[in-house]
C-alpha atoms as a PDB file:
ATOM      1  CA  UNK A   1     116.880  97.670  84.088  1.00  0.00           C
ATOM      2  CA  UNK A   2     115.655  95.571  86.760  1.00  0.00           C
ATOM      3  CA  UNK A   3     114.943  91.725  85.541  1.00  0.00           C
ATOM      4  CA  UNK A   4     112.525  89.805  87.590  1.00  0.00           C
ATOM      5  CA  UNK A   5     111.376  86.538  86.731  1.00  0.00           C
ATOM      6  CA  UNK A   6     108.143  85.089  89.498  1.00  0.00           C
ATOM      7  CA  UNK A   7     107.301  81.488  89.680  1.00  0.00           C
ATOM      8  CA  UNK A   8     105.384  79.079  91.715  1.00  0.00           C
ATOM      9  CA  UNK A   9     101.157  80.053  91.367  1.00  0.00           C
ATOM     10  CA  UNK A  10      98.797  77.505  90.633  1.00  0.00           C
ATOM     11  CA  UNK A  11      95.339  76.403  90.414  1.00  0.00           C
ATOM     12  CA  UNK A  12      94.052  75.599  94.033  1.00  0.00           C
ATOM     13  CA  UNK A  13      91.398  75.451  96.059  1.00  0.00           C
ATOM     14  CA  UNK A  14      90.483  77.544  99.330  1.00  0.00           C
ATOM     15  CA  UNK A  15      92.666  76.477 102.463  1.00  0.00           C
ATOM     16  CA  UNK A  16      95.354  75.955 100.264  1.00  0.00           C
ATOM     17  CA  UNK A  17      99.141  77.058 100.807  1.00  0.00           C
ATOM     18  CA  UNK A  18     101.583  78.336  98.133  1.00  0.00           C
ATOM     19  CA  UNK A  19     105.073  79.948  98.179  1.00  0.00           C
ATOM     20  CA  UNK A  20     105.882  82.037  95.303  1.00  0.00           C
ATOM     21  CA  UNK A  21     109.451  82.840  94.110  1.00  0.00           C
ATOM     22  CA  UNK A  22     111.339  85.532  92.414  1.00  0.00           C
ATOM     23  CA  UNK A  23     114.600  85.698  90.789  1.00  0.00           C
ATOM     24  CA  UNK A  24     116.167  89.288  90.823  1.00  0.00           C
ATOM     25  CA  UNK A  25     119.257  90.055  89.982  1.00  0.00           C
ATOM     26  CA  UNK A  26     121.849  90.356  92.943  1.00  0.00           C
ATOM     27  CA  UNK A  27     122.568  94.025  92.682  1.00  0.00           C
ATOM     28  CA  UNK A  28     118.825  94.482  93.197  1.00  0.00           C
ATOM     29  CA  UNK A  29     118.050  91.794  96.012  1.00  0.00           C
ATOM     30  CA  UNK A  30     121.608  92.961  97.683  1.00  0.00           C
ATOM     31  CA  UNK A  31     120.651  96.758  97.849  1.00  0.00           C
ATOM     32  CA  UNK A  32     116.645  97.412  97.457  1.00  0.00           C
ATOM     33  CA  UNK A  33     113.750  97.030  99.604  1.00  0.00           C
ATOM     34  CA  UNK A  34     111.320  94.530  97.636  1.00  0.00           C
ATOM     35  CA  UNK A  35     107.420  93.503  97.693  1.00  0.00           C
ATOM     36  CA  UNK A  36     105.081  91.620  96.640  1.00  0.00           C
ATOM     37  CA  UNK A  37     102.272  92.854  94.727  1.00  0.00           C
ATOM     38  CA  UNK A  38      99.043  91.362  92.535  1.00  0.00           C
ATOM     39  CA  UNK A  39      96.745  92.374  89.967  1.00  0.00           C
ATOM     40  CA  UNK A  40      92.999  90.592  90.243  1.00  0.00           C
ATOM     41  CA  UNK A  41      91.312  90.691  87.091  1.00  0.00           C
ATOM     42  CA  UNK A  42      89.213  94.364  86.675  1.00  0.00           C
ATOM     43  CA  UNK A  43      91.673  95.748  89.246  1.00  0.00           C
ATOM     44  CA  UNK A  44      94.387  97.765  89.979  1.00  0.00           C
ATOM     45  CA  UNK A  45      97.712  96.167  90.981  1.00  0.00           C
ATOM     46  CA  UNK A  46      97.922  96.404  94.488  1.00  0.00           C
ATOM     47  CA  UNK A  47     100.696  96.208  97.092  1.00  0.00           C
ATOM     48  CA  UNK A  48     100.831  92.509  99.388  1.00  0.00           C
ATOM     49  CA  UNK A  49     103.871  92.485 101.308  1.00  0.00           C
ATOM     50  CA  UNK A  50     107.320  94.164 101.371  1.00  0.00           C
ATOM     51  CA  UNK A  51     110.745  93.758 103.263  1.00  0.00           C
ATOM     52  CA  UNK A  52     113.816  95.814 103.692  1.00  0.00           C
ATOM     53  CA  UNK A  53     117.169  95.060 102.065  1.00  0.00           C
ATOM     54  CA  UNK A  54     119.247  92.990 104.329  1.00  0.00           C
ATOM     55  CA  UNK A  55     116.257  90.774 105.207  1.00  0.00           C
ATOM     56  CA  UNK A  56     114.998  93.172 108.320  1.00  0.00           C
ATOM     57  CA  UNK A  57     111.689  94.716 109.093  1.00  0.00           C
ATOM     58  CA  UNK A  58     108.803  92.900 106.931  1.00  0.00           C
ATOM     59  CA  UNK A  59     105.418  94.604 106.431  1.00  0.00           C
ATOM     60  CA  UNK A  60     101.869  93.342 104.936  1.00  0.00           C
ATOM     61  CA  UNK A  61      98.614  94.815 103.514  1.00  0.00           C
ATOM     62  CA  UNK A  62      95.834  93.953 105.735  1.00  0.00           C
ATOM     63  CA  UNK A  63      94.518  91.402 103.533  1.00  0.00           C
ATOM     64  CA  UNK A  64      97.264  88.973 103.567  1.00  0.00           C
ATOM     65  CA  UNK A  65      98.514  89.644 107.243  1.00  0.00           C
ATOM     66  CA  UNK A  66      98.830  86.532 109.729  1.00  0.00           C
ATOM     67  CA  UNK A  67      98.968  84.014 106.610  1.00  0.00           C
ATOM     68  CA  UNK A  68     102.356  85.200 104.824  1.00  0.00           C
ATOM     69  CA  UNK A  69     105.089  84.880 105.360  1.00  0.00           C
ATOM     70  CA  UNK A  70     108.182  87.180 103.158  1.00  0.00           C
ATOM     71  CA  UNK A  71     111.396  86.680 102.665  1.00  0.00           C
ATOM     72  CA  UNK A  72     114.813  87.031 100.765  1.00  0.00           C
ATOM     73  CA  UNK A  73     117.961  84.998 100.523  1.00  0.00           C
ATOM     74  CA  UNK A  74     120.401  87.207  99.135  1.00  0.00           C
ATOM     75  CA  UNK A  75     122.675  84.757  98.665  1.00  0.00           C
ATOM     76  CA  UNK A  76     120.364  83.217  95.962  1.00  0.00           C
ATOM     77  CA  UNK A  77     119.553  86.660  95.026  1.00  0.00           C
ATOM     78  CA  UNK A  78     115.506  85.382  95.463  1.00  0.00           C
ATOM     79  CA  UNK A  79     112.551  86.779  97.193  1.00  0.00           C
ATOM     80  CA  UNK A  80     109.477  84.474  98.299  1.00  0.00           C
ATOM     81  CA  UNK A  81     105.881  84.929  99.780  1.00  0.00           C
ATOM     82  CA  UNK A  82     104.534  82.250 101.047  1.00  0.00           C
ATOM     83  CA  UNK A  83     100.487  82.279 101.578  1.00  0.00           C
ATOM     84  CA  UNK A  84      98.708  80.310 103.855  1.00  0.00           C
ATOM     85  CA  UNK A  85      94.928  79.522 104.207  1.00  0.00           C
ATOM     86  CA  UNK A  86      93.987  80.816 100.921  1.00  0.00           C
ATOM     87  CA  UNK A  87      90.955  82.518  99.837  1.00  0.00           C
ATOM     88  CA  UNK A  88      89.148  83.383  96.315  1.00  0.00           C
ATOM     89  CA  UNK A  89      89.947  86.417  96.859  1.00  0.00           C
ATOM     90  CA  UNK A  90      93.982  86.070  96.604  1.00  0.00           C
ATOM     91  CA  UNK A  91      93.268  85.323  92.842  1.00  0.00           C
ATOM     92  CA  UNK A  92      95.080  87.419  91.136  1.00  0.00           C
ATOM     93  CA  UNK A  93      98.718  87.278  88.866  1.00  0.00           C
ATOM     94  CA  UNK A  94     101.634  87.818  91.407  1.00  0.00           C
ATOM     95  CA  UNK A  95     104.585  89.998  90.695  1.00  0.00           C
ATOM     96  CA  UNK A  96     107.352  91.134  93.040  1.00  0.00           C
ATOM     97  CA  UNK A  97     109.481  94.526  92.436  1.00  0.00           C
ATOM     98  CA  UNK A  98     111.386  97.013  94.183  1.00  0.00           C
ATOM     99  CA  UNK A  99     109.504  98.946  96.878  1.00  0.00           C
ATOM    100  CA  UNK A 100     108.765 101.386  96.205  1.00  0.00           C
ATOM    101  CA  UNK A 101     107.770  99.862  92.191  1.00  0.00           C
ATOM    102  CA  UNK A 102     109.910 102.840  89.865  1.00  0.00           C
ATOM    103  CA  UNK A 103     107.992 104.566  87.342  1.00  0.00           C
ATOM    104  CA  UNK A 104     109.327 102.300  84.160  1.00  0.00           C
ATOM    105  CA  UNK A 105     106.865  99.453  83.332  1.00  0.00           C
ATOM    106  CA  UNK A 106     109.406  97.901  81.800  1.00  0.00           C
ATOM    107  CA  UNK A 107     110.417  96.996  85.267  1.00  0.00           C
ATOM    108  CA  UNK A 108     107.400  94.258  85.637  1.00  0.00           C
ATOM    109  CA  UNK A 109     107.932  90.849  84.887  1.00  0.00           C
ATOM    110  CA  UNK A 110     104.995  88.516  83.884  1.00  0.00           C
ATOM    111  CA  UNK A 111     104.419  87.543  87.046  1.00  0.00           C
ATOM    112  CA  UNK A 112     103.045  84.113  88.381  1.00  0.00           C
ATOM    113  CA  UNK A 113      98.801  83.189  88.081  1.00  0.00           C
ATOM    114  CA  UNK A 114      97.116  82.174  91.385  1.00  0.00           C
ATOM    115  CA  UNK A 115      93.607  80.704  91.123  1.00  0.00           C
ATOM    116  CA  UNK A 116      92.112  79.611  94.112  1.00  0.00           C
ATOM    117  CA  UNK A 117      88.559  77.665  92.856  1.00  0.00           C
ATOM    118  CA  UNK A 118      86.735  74.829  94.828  1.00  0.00           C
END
């Protein structure tokens, strides 16, 4: 079982900038692609940003492209998105995961709370 533990949301306002961490375990930051992903409240989880193992290609949902940045440090076995210029409608609670997420929702951790309110 996968153990992810995110940190680093925050009560903001708009134009703000925040980088969010996540502790994985090193067999899982060593050998899977991971992403990013948030839940806004009344939604559905939804997919931000992933990147392959190794640290290579990194890809972004439309919403969040040109204003984060993700990355990995293996070494550390931690994964980070950092958001730039941010908007009311990045609120949401912030979890990262393998990509693609597996079936077992056991899997989630209990993410990190983003509030961006003027």
């Amino acid at each position: 079982q996968v153990h992810l533990v995110e940190s680093g949301g925050g009560l903001v306002q708009p134009g703000a900038s925040l980088r969010l961490s996540c502790a994985a375990s090193a067999r899982t930051l060593s050998s899977d692609d991971m992403a990013w992903y948030r839940q806004a409240p009344g939604k559905e989880r939804e997919y931000v940003a992933a990147i392959r193992s190794g640290g290579g290609d990194a890809f972004y949902a439309d919403s969040v492209k040109g204003r984060s940045t993700i990355s990995r440090d293996e070494a550390k076995s931690m994964l980070y998105l950092q958001v730039n210029n941010l908007e009311p409608e990045d609120t949401a609670i912030y979890y990262c995961n393998t990509y693609p997420a597996g079936p077992d929702p056991r899997s989630w951790g209990q993410g990190t709370q983003v509030t961006i309110n003027s």
